[in-house]
Protein backbone atom coordinates (compact mmCIF):
# COMPACT_ATOMS: atom_id res chain seq x y z
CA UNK A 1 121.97 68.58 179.09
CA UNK A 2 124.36 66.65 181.96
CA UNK A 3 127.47 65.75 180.03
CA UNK A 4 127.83 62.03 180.16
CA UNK A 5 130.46 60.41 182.35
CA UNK A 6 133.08 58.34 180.56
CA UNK A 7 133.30 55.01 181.44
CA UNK A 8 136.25 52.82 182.63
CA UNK A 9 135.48 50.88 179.13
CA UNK A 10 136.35 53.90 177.61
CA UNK A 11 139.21 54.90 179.65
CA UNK A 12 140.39 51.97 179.19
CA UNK A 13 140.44 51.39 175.06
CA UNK A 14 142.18 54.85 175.03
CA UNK A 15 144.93 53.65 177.60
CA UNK A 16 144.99 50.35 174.70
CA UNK A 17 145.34 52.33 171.75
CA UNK A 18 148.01 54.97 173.82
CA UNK A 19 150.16 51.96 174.16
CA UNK A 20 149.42 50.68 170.85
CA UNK A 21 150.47 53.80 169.42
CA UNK A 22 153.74 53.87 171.57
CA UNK A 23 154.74 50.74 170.51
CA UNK A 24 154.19 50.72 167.35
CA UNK A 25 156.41 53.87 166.89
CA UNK A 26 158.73 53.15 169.41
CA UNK A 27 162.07 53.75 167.66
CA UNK A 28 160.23 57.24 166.52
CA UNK A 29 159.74 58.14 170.18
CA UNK A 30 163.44 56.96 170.97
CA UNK A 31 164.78 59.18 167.82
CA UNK A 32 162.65 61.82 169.10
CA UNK A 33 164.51 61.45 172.50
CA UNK A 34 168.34 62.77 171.08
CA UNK A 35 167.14 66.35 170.36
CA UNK A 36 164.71 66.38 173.43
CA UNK A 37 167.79 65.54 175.56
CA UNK A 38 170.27 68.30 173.56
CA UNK A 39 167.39 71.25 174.23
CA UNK A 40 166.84 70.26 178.04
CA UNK A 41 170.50 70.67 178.99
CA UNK A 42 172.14 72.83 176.11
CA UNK A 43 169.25 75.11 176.20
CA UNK A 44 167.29 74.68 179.12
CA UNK A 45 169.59 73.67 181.90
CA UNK A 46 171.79 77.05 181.21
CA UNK A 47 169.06 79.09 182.44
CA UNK A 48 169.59 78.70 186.13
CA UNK A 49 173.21 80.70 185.30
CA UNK A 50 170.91 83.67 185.04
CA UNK A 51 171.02 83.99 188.48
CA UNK A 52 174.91 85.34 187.70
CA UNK A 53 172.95 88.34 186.93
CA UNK A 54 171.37 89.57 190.24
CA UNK A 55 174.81 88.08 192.25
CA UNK A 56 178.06 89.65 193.21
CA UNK A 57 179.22 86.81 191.27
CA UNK A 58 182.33 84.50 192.85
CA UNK A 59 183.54 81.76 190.62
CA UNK A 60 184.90 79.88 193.96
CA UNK A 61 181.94 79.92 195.37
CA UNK A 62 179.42 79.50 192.94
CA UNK A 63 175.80 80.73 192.28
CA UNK A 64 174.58 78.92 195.77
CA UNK A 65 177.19 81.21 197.81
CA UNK A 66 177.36 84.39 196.00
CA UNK A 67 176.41 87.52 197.47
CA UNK A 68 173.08 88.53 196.19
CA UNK A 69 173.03 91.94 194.94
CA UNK A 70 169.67 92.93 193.05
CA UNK A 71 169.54 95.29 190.35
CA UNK A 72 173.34 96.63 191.19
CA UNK A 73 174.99 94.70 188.07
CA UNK A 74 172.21 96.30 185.31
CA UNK A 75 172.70 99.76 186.79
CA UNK A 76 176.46 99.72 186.69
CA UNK A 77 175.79 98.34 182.76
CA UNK A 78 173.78 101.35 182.11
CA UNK A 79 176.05 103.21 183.17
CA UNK A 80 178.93 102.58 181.24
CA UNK A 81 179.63 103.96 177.62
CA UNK A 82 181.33 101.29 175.78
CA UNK A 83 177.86 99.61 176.28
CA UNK A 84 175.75 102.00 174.73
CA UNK A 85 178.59 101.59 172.05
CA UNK A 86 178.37 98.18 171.82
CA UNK A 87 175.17 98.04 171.53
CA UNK A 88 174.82 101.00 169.27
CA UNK A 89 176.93 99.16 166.70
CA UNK A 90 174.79 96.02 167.10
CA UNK A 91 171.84 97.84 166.24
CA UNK A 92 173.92 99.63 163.30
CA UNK A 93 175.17 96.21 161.90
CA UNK A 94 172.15 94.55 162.09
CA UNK A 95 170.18 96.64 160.39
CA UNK A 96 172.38 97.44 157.32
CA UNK A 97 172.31 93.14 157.20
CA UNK A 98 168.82 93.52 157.31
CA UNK A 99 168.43 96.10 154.40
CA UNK A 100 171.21 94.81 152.40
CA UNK A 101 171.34 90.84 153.27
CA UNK A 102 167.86 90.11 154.22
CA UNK A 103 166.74 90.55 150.19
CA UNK A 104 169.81 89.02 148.37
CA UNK A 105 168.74 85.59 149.27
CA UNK A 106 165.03 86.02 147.93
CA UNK A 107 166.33 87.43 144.30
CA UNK A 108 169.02 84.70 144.19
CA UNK A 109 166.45 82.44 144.77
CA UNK A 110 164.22 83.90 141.96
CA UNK A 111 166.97 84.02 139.76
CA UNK A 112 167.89 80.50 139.92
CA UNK A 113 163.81 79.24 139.87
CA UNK A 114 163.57 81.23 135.69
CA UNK A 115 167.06 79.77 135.48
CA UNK A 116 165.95 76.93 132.53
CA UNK A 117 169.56 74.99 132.07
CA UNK A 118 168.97 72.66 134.63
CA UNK A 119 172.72 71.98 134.90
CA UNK A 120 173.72 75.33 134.88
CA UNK A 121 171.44 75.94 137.28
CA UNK A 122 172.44 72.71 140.01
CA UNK A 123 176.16 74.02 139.18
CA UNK A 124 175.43 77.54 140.53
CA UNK A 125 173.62 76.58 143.53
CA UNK A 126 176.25 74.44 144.74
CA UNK A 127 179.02 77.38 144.13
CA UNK A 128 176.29 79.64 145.84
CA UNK A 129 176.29 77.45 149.01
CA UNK A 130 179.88 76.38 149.61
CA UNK A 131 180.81 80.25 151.37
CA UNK A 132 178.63 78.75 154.70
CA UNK A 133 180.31 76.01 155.37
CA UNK A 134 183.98 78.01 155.44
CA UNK A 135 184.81 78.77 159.01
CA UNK A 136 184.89 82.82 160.08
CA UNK A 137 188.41 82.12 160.62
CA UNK A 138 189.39 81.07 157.10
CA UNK A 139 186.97 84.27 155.61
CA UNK A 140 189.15 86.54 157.94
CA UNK A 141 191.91 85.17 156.50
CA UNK A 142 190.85 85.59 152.79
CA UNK A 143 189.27 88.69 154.11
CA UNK A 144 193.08 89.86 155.04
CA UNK A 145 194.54 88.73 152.26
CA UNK A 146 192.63 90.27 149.43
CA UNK A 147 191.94 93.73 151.50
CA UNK A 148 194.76 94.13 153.63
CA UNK A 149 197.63 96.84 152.50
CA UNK A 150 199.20 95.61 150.06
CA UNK A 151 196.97 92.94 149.58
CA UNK A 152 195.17 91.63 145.79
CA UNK A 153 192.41 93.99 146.03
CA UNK A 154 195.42 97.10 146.48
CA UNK A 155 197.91 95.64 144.23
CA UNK A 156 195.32 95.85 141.25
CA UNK A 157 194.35 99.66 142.62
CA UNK A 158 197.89 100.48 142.68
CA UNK A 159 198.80 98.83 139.52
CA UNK A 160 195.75 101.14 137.73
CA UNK A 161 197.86 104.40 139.36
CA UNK A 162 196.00 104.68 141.92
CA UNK A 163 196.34 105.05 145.59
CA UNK A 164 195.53 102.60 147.93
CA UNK A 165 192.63 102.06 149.51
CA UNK A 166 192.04 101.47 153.63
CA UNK A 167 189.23 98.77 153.20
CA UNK A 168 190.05 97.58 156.52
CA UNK A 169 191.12 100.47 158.81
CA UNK A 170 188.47 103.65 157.58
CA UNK A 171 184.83 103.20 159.43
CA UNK A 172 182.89 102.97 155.70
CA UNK A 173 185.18 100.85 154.05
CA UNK A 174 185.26 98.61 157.24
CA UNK A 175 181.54 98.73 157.20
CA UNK A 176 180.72 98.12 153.72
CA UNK A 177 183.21 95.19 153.46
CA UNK A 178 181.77 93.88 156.34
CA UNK A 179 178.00 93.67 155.23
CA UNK A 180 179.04 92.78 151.74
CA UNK A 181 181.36 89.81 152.81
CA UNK A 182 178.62 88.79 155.37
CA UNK A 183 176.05 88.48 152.36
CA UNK A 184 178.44 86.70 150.49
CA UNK A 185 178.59 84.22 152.86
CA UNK A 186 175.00 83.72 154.25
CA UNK A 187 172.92 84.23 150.48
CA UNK A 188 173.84 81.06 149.08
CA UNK A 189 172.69 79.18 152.02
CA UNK A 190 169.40 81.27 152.69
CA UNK A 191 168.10 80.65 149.49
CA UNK A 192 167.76 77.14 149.88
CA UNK A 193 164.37 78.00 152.07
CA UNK A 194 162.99 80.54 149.38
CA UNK A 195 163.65 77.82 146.74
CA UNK A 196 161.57 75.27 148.68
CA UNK A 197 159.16 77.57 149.08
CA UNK A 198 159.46 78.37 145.39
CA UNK A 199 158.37 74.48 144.76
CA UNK A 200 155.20 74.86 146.38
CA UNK A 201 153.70 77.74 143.74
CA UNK A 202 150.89 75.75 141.21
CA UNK A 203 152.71 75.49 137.96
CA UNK A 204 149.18 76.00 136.28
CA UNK A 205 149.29 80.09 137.58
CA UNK A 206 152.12 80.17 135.08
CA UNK A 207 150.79 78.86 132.34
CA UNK A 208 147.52 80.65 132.83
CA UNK A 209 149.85 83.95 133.00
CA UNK A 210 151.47 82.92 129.94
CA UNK A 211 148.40 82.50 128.02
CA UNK A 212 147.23 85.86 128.78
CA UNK A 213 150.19 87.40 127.86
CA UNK A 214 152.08 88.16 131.06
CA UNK A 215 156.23 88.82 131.09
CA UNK A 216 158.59 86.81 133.32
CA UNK A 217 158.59 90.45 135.16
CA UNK A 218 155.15 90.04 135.26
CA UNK A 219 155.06 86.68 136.71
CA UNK A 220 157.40 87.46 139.37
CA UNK A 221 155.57 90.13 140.52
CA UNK A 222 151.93 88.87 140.24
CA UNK A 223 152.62 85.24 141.11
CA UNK A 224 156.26 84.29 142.54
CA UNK A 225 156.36 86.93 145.19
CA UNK A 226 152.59 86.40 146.42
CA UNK A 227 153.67 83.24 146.66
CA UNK A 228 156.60 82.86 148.79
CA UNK A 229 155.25 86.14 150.73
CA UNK A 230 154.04 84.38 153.96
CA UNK A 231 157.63 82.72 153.84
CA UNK A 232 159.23 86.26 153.32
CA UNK A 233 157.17 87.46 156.39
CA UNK A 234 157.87 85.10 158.59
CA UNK A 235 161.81 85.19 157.94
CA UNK A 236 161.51 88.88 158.43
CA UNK A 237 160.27 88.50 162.00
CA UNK A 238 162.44 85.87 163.13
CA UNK A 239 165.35 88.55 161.72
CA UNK A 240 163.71 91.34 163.31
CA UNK A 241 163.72 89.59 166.93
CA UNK A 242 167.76 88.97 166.19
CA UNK A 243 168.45 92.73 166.04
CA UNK A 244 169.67 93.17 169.43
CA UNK A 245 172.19 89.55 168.93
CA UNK A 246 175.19 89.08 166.61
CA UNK A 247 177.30 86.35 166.47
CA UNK A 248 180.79 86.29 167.67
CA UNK A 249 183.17 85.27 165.43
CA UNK A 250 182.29 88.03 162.72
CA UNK A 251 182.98 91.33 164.11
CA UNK A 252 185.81 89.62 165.88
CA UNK A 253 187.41 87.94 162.87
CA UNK A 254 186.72 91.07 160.64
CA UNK A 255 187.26 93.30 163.10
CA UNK A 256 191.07 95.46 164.08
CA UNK A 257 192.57 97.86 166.50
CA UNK A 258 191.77 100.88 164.29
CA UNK A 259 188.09 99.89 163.79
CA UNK A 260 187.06 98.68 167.19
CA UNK A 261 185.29 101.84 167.90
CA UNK A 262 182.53 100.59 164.98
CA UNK A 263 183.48 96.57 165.52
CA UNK A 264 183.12 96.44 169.23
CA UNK A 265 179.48 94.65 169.17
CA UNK A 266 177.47 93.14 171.96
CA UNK A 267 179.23 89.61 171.50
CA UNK A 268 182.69 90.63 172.25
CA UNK A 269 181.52 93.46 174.59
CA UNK A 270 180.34 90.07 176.72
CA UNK A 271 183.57 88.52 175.68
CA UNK A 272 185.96 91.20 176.94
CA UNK A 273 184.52 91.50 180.32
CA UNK A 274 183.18 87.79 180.80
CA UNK A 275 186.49 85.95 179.77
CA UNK A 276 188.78 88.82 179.56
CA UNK A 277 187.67 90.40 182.63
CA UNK A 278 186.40 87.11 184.35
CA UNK A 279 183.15 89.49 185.39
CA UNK A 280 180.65 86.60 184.83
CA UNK A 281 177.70 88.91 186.57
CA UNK A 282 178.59 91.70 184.03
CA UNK A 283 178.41 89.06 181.52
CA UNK A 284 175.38 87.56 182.59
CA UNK A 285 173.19 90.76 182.59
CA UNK A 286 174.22 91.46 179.23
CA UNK A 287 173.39 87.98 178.27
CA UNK A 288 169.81 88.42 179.62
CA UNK A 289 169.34 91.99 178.60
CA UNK A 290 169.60 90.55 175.02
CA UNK A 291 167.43 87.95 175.17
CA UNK A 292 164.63 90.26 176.65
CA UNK A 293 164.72 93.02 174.10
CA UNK A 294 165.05 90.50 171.78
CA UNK A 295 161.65 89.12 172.60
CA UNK A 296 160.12 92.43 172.83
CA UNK A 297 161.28 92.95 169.21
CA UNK A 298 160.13 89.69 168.29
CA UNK A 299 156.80 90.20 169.89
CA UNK A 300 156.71 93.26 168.32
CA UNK A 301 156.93 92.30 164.74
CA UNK A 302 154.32 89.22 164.94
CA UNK A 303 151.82 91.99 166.23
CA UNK A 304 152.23 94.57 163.86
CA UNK A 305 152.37 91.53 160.70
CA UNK A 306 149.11 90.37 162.04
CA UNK A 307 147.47 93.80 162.59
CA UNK A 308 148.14 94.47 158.90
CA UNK A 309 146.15 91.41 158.13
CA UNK A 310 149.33 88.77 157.08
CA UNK A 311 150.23 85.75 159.05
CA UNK A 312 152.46 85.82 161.57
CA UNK A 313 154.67 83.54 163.69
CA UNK A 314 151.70 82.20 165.70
């Protein structure tokens, strides 16, 4: 069968009810116009600086006048050590968050859902989520305080008889503070997803659980955890595709002279030789190396969810 041409009638009720629509939500479409405008120049407008990447970069001159020099910036990258350092401590740091931080949030979350003292309970979530809103530079601080030499934390050691202990200038120590004062301060606020999340479970699967029998370990195994699983998967992924990035003001804050063999990470890597070194091409490759493996990782997760028959991103 020939498909039927539209008519102009028709063209012309759905140009009506277009403009209908527009102005009817008008102040909707001018709300919507804030965030468009902050992604297409905080977001999008950076990416022609990319082009730092494949230039001899000179700051006087700018991208339009620099020398153009290929692949020459990524190969002298490669080839330094304090890269593969860098990013060999990324990787390291990222995944201990992932195996140690990336399941704190969904217990807490649990924890608080069987919580039943509904005051109690409101109480500890807002003590939970006031760590995220300190800055990194008042946690270094406390950080410093409590850990340093002589600090709380080695006053009560050495009070007990005991000799101190180098939390922040020995590689483990250093480490294990690190990941443990970087849950500390992300749990509270990551369990604010699981919880909604939590909301959405039928209330009846409970009570049919009860009925038969079933234990609150029970129910959280058989019921809570199905439940929030495609929001657990999901998380994962979008985690997974951060591996290769870590913010800056961590390692840096946390980080000393005698540790900066383990706390030199990708971020201040880019730091030392973009602002310290004013290398902006250096910088720039870095930048864009990160965001590639990055995707690759990210890509690589959603596959591998969605071969093993969950849901993925898309």
């Amino acid at each position: 069968m020939k498909a039927v041409p539209e008519t102009s009638v028709v063209r012309t009720k759905r140009k009506r009810k277009l403009f209908s629509s527009i102005r009817r939500d008008v102040l909707l479409y001018v709300l919507l116009l804030v965030p468009l405008t902050y992604i297409a120049i905080f977001r999008y407008g950076p990416i022609y600086g990319v082009l730092m990447a494949f230039q001899d970069y000179n700051i006087f001159q700018g991208i339009s006048g620099s020398e153009w020099v290929g692949l020459d910036v990524f190969q002298f990258i490669f080839e330094q050590k304090s890269f593969y350092r860098a990013l060999k401590n990324t990787l390291v740091l990222n995944t201990l968050d992932l195996v140690v931080g990336f399941p704190a949030p969904i217990l807490l979350a649990i924890l608080l859902n069987e919580l039943w003292h509904t005051r109690f309970k409101k109480l500890a979530q807002s003590v939970l989520y006031l760590p995220h809103f300190l800055s990194w530079v008042i946690i270094g601080g406390m950080v410093y305080l409590i850990f340093s030499t002589g600090g709380i934390a080695n006053s009560l050691v050495t009070s007990l008889g005991l000799n101190e202990i180098e939390f922040l200038s020995r590689k483990n120590n250093w480490i294990v503070l690190y990941v443990l004062v970087g849950v500390w301060q992300n749990v509270g606020w990551g369990t604010i997803i699981y919880l909604a999340a939590l909301v959405g479970i039928n209330k009846e699967l409970y009570e049919a659980a009860a009925i038969d029998g079933c234990t609150r370990i029970r129910k959280i195994w058989h019921i809570t955890l199905p439940g929030i699983k495609p929001t657990i998967i999901i998380l994962l992924i979008l985690q997974i595709g951060r591996m290769v990035s870590i913010g800056f003001d961590r390692p840096y804050v946390l980080g000393n002279s005698l540790v900066s063999e383990y706390s030199d990470v990708i971020s201040t890597y880019v730091y030392r030789i973009g602002i310290g070194a004013g290398d902006f091409s250096q910088a720039t490759a870095v930048g864009l190396f990160q965001s590639v493996v990055g995707l690759i990782f990210l890509l690589t997760a959603n596959y591998i969810t969605k071969k093993v028959g969950e849901q993925g991103i898309w």
